[in-house]
PDB file of N, CA and C in Angstrom:
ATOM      1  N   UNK A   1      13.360 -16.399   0.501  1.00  0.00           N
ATOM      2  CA  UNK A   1      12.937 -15.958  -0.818  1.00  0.00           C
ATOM      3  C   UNK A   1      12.277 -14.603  -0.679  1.00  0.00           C
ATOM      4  N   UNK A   2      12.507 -13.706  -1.665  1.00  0.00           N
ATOM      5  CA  UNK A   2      12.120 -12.398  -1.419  1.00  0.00           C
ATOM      6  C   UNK A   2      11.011 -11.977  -2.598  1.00  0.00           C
ATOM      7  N   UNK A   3      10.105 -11.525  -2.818  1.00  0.00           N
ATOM      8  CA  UNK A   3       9.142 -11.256  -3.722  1.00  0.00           C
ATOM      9  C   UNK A   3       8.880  -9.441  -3.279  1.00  0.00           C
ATOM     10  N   UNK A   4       8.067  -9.082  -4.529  1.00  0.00           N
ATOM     11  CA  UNK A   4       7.320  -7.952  -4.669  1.00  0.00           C
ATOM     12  C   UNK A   4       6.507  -8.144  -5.882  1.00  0.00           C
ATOM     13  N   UNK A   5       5.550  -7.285  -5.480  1.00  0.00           N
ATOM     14  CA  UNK A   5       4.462  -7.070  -6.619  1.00  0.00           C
ATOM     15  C   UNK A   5       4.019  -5.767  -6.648  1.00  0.00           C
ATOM     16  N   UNK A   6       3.658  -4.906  -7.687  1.00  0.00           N
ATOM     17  CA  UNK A   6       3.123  -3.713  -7.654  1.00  0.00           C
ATOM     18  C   UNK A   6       2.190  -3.707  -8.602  1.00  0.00           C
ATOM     19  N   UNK A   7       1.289  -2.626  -8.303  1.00  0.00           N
ATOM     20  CA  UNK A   7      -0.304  -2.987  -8.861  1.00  0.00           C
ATOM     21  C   UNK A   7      -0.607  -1.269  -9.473  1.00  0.00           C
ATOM     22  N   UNK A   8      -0.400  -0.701 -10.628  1.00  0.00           N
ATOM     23  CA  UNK A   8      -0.435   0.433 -10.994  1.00  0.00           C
ATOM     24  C   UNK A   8      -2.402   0.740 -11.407  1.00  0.00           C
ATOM     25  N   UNK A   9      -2.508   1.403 -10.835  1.00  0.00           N
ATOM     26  CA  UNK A   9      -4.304   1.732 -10.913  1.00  0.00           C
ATOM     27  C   UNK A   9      -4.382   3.446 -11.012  1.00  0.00           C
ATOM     28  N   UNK A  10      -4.001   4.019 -12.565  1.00  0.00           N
ATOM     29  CA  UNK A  10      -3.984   5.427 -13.264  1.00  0.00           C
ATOM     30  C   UNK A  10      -3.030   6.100 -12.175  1.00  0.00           C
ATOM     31  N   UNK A  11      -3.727   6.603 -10.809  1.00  0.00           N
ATOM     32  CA  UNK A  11      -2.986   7.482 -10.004  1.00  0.00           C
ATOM     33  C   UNK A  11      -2.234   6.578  -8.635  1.00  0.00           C
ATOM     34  N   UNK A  12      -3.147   5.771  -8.491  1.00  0.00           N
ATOM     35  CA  UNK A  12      -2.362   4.486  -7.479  1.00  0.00           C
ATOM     36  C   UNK A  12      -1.435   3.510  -7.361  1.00  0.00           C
ATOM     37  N   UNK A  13      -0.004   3.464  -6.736  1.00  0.00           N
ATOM     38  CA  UNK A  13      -0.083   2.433  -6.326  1.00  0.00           C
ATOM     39  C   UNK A  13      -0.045   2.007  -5.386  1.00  0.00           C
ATOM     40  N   UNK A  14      -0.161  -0.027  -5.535  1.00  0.00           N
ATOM     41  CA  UNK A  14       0.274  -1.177  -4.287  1.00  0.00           C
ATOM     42  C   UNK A  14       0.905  -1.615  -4.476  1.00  0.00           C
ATOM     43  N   UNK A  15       1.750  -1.585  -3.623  1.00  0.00           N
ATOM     44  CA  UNK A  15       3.419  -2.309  -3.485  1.00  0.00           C
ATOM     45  C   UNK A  15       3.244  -2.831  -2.523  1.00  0.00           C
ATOM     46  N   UNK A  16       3.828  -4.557  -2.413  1.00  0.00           N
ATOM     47  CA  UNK A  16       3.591  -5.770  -1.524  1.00  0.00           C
ATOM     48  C   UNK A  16       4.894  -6.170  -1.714  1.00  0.00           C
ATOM     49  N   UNK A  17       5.683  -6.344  -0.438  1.00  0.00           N
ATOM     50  CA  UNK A  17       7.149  -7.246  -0.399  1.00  0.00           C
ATOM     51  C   UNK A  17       6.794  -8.544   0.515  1.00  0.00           C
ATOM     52  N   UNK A  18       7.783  -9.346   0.653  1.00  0.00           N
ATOM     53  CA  UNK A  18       7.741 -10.345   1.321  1.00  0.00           C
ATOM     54  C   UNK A  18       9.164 -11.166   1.222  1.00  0.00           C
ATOM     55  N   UNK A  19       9.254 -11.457   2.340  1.00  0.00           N
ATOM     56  CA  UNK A  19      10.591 -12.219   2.520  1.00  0.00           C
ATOM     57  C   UNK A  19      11.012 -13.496   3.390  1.00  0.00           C
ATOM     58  N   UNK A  20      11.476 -14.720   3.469  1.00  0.00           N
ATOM     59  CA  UNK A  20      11.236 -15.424   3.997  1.00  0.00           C
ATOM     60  C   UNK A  20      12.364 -15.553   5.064  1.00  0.00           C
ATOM     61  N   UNK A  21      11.757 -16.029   6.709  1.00  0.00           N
ATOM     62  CA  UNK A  21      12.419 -16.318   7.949  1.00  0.00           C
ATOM     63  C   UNK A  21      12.194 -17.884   8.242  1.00  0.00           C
ATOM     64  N   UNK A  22      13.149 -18.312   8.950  1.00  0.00           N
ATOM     65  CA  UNK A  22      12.876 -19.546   9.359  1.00  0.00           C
ATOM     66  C   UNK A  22      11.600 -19.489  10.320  1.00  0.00           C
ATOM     67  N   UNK A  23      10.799 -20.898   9.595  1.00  0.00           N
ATOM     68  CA  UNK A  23       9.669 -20.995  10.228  1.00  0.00           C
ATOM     69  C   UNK A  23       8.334 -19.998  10.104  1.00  0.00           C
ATOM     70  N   UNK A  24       8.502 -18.877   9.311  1.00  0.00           N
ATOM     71  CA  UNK A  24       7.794 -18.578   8.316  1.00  0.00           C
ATOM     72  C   UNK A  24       7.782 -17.481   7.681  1.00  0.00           C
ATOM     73  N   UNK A  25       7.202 -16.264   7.124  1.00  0.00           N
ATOM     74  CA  UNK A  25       7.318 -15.092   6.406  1.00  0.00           C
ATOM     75  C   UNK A  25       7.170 -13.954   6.862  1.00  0.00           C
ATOM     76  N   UNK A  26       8.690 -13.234   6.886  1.00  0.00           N
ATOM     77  CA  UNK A  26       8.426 -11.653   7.001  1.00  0.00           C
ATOM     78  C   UNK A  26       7.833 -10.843   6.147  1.00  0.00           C
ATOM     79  N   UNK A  27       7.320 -10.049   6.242  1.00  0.00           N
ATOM     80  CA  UNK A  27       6.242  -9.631   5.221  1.00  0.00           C
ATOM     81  C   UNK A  27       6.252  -7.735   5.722  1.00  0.00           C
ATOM     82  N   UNK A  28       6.298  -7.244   4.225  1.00  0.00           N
ATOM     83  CA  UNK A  28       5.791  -5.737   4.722  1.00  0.00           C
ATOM     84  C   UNK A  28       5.199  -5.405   3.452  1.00  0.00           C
ATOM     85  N   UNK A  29       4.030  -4.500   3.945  1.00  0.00           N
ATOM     86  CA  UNK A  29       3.030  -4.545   2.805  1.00  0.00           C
ATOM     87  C   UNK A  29       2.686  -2.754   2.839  1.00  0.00           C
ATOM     88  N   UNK A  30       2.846  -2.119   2.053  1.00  0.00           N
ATOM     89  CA  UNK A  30       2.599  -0.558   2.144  1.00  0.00           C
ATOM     90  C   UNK A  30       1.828  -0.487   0.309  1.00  0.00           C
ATOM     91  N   UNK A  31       0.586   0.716   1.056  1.00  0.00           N
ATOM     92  CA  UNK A  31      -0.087   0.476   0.044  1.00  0.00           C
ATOM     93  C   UNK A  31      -0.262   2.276   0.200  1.00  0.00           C
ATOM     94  N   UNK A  32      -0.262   2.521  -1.287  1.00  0.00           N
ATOM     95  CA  UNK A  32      -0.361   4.631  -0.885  1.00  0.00           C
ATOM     96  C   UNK A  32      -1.045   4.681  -2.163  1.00  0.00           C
ATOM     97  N   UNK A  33      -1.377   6.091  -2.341  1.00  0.00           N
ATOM     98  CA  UNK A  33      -2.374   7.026  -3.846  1.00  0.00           C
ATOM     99  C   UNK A  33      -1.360   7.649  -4.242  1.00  0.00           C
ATOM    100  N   UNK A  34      -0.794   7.969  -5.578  1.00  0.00           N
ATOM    101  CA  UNK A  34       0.026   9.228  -5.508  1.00  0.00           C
ATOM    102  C   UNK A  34      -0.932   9.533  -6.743  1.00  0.00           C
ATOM    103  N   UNK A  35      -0.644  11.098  -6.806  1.00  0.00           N
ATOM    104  CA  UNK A  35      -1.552  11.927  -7.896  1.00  0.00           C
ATOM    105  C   UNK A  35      -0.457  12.975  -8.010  1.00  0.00           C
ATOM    106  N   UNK A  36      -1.098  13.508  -8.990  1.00  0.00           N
ATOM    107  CA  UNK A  36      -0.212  15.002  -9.320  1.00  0.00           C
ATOM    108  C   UNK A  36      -0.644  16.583  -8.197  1.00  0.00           C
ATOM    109  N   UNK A  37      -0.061  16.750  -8.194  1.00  0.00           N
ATOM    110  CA  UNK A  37       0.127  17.976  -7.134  1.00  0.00           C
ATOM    111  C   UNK A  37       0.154  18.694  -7.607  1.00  0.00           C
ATOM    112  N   UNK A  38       0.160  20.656  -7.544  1.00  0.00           N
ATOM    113  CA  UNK A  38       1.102  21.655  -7.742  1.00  0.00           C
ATOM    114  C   UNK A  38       1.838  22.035  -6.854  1.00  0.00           C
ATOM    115  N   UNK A  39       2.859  22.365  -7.447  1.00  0.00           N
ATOM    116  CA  UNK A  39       3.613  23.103  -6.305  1.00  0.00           C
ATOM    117  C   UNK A  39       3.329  24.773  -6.269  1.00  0.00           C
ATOM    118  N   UNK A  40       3.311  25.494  -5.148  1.00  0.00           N
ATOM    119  CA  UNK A  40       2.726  26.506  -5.205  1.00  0.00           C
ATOM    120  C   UNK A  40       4.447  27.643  -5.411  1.00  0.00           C
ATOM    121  N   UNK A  41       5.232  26.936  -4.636  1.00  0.00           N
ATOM    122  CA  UNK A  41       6.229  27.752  -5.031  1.00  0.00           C
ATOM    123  C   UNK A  41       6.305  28.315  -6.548  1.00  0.00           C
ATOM    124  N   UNK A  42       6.587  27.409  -7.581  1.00  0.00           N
ATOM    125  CA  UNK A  42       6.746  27.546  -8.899  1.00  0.00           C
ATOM    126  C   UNK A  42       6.007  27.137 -10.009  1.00  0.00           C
ATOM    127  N   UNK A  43       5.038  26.826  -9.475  1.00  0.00           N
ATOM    128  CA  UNK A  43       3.637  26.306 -10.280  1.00  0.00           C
ATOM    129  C   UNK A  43       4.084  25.163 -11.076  1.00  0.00           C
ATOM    130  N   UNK A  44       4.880  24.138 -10.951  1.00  0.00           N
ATOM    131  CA  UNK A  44       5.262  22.922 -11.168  1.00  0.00           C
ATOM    132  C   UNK A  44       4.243  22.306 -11.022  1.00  0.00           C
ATOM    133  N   UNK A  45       4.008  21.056 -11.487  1.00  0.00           N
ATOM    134  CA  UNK A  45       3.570  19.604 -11.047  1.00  0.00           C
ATOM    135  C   UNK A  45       4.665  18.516 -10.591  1.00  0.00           C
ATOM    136  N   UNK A  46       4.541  17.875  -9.944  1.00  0.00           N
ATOM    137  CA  UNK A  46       4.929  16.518  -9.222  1.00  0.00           C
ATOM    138  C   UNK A  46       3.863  15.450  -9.023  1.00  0.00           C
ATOM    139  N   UNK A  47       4.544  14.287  -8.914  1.00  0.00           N
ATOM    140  CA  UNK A  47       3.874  12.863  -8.592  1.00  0.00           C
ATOM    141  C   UNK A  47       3.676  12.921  -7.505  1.00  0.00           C
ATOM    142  N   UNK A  48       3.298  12.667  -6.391  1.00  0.00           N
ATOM    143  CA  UNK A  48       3.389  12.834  -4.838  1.00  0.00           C
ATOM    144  C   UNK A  48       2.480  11.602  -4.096  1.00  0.00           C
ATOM    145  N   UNK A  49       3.065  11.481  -3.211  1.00  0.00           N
ATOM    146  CA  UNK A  49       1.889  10.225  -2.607  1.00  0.00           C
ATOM    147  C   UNK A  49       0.938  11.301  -1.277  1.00  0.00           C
ATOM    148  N   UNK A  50      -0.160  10.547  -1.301  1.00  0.00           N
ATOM    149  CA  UNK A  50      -1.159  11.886  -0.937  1.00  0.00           C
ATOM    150  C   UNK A  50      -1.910  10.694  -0.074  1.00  0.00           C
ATOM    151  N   UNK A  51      -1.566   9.496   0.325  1.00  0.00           N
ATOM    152  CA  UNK A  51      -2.412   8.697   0.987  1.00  0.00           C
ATOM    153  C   UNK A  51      -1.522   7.758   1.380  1.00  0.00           C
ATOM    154  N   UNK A  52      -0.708   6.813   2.541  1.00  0.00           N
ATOM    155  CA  UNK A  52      -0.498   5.735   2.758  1.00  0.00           C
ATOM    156  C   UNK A  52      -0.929   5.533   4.130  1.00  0.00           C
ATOM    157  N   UNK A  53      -0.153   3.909   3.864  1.00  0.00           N
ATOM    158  CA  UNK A  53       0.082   2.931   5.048  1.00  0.00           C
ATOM    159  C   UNK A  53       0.478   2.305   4.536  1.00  0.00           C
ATOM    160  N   UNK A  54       1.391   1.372   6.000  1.00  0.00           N
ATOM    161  CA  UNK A  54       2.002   0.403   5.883  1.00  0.00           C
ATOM    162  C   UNK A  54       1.854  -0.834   7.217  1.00  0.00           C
ATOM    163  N   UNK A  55       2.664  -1.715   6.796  1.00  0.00           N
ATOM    164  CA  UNK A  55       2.369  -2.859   7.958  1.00  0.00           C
ATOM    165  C   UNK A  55       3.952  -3.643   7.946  1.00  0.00           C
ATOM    166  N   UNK A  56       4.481  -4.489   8.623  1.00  0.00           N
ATOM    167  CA  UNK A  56       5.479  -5.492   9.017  1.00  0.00           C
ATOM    168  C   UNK A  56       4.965  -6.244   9.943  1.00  0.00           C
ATOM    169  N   UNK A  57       5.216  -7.203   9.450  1.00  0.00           N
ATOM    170  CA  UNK A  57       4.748  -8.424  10.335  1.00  0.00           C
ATOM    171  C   UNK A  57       5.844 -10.049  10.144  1.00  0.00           C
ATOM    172  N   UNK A  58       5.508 -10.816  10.972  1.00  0.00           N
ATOM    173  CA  UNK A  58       5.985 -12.214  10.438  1.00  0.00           C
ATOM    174  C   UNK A  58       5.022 -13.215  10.433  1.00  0.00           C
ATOM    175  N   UNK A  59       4.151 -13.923   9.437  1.00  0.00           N
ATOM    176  CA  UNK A  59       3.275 -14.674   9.814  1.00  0.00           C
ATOM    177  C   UNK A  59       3.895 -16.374   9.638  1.00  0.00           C
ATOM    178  N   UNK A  60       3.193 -17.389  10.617  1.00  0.00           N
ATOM    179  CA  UNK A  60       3.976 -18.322  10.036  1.00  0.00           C
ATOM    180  C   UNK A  60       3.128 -19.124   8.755  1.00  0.00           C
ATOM    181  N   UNK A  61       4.187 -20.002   8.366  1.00  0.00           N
ATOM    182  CA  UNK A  61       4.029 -20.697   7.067  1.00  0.00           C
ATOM    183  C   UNK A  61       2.288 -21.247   7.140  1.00  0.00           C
ATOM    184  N   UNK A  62       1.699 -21.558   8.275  1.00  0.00           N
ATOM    185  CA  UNK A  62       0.316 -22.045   8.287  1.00  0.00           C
ATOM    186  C   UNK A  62      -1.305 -20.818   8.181  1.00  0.00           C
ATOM    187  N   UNK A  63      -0.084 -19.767   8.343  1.00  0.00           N
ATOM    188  CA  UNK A  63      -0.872 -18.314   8.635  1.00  0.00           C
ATOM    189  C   UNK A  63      -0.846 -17.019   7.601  1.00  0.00           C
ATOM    190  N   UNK A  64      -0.238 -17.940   6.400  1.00  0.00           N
ATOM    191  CA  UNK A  64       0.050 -16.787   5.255  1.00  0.00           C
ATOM    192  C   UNK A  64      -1.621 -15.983   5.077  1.00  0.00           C
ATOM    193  N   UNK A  65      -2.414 -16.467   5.408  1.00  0.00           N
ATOM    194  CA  UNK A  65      -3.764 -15.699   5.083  1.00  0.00           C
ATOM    195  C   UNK A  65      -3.982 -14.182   5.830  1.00  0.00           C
ATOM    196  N   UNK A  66      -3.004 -14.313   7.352  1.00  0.00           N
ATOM    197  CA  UNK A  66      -2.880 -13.333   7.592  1.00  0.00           C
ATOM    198  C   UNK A  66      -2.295 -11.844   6.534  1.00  0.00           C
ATOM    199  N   UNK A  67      -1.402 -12.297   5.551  1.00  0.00           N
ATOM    200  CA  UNK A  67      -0.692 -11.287   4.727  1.00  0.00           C
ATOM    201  C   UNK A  67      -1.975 -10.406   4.109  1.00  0.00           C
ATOM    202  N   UNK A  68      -2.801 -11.733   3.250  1.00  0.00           N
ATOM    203  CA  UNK A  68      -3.880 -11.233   2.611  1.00  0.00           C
ATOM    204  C   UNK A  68      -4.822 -10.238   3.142  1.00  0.00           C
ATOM    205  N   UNK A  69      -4.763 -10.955   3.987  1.00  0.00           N
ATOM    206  CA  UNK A  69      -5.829 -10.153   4.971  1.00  0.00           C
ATOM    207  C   UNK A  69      -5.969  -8.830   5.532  1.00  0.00           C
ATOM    208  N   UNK A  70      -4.487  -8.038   5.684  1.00  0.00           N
ATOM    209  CA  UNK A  70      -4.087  -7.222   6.445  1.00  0.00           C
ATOM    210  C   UNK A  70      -3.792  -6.390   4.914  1.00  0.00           C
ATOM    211  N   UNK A  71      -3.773  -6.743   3.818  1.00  0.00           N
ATOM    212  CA  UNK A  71      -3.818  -6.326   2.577  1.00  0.00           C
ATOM    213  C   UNK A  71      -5.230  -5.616   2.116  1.00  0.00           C
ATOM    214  N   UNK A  72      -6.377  -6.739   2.334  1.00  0.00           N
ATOM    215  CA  UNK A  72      -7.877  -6.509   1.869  1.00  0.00           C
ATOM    216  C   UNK A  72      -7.944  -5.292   3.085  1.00  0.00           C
ATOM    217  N   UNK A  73      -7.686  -5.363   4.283  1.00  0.00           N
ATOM    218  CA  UNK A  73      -7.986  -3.929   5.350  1.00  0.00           C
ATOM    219  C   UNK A  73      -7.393  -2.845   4.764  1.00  0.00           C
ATOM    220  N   UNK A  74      -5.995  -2.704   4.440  1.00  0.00           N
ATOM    221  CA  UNK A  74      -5.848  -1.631   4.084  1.00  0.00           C
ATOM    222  C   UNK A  74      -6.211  -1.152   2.600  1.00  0.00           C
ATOM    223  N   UNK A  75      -6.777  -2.036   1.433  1.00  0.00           N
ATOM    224  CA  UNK A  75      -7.378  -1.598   0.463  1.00  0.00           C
ATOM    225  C   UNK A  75      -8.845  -0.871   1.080  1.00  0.00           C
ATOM    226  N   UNK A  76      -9.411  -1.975   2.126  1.00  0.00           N
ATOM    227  CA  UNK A  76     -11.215  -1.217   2.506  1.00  0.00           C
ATOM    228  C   UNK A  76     -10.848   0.277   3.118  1.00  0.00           C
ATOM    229  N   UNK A  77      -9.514   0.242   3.902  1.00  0.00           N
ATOM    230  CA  UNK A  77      -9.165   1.645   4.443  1.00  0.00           C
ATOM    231  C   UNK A  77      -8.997   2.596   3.690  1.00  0.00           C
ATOM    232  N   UNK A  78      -8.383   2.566   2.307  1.00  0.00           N
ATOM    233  CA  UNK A  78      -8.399   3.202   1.971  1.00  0.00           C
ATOM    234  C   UNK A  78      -9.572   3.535   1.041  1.00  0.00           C
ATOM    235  N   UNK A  79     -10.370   3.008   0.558  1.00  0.00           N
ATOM    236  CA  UNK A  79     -11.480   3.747  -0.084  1.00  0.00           C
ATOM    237  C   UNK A  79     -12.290   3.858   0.629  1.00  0.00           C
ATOM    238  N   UNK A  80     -12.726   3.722   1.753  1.00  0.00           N
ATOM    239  CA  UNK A  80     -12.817   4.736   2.701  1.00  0.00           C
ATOM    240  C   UNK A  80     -12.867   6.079   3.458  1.00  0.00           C
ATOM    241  N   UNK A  81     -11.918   6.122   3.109  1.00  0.00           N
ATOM    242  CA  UNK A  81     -11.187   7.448   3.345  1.00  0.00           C
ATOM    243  C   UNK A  81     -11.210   8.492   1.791  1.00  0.00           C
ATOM    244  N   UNK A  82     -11.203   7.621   1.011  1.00  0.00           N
ATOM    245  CA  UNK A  82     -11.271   8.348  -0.580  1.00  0.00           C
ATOM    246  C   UNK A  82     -12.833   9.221  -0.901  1.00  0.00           C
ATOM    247  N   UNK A  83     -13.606   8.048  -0.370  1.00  0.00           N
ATOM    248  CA  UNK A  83     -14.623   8.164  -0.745  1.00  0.00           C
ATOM    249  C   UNK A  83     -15.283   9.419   0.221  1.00  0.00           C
ATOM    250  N   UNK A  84     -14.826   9.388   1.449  1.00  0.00           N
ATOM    251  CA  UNK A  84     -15.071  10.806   2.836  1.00  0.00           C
ATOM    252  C   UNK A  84     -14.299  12.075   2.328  1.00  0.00           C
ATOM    253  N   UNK A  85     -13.318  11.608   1.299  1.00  0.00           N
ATOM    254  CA  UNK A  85     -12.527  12.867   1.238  1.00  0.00           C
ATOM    255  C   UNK A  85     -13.030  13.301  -0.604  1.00  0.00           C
ATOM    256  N   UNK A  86     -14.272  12.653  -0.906  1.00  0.00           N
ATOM    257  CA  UNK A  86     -14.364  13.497  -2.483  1.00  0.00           C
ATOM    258  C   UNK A  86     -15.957  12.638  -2.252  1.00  0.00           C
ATOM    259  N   UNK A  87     -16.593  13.675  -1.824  1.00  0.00           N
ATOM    260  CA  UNK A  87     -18.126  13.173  -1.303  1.00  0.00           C
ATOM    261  C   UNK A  87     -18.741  14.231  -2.692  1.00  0.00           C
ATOM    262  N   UNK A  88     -19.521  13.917  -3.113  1.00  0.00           N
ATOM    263  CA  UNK A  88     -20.429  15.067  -4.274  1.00  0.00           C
ATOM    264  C   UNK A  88     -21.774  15.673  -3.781  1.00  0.00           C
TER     265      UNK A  88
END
């Protein structure tokens, strides 16, 4: 069985897949920021992703907490990093 979910937050998103193996779940979980950019060539704007990560893993059916888990790290990672990179 194959799932996704995406989580739109103004300039962010999280995108979570998952797919199932015998004996338990492949899983890849990539989580990024995109914001608007300029482009300097032509003074355009674009959407752009300006922050990720990602993960693949297989956890088994008794260990799905691992998914979550490796989810909540890369949400703390990234505000983290948000918060070092727009200090006042």
């Amino acid at each position: 069985k194959k799932s996704s979910s995406i989580l739109n937050l103004d300039a962010g998103i999280m995108r979570v897949s998952s797919g199932g193996v015998e004996n338990g779940l492949a899983f890849c979980i990539r989580l990024e920021f995109q914001q608007p950019v300029m482009l300097l060539a032509n003074k355009s704007f674009a959407i752009t992703s300006t922050w990720s990560t990602s993960a693949f893993g297989v956890a088994g059916r008794n260990e799905l907490r691992t998914i979550r888990d490796k989810i909540n790290d890369f949400v703390t990672l990234f505000i983290n990093d948000y918060l070092a990179a727009n200090q006042k």
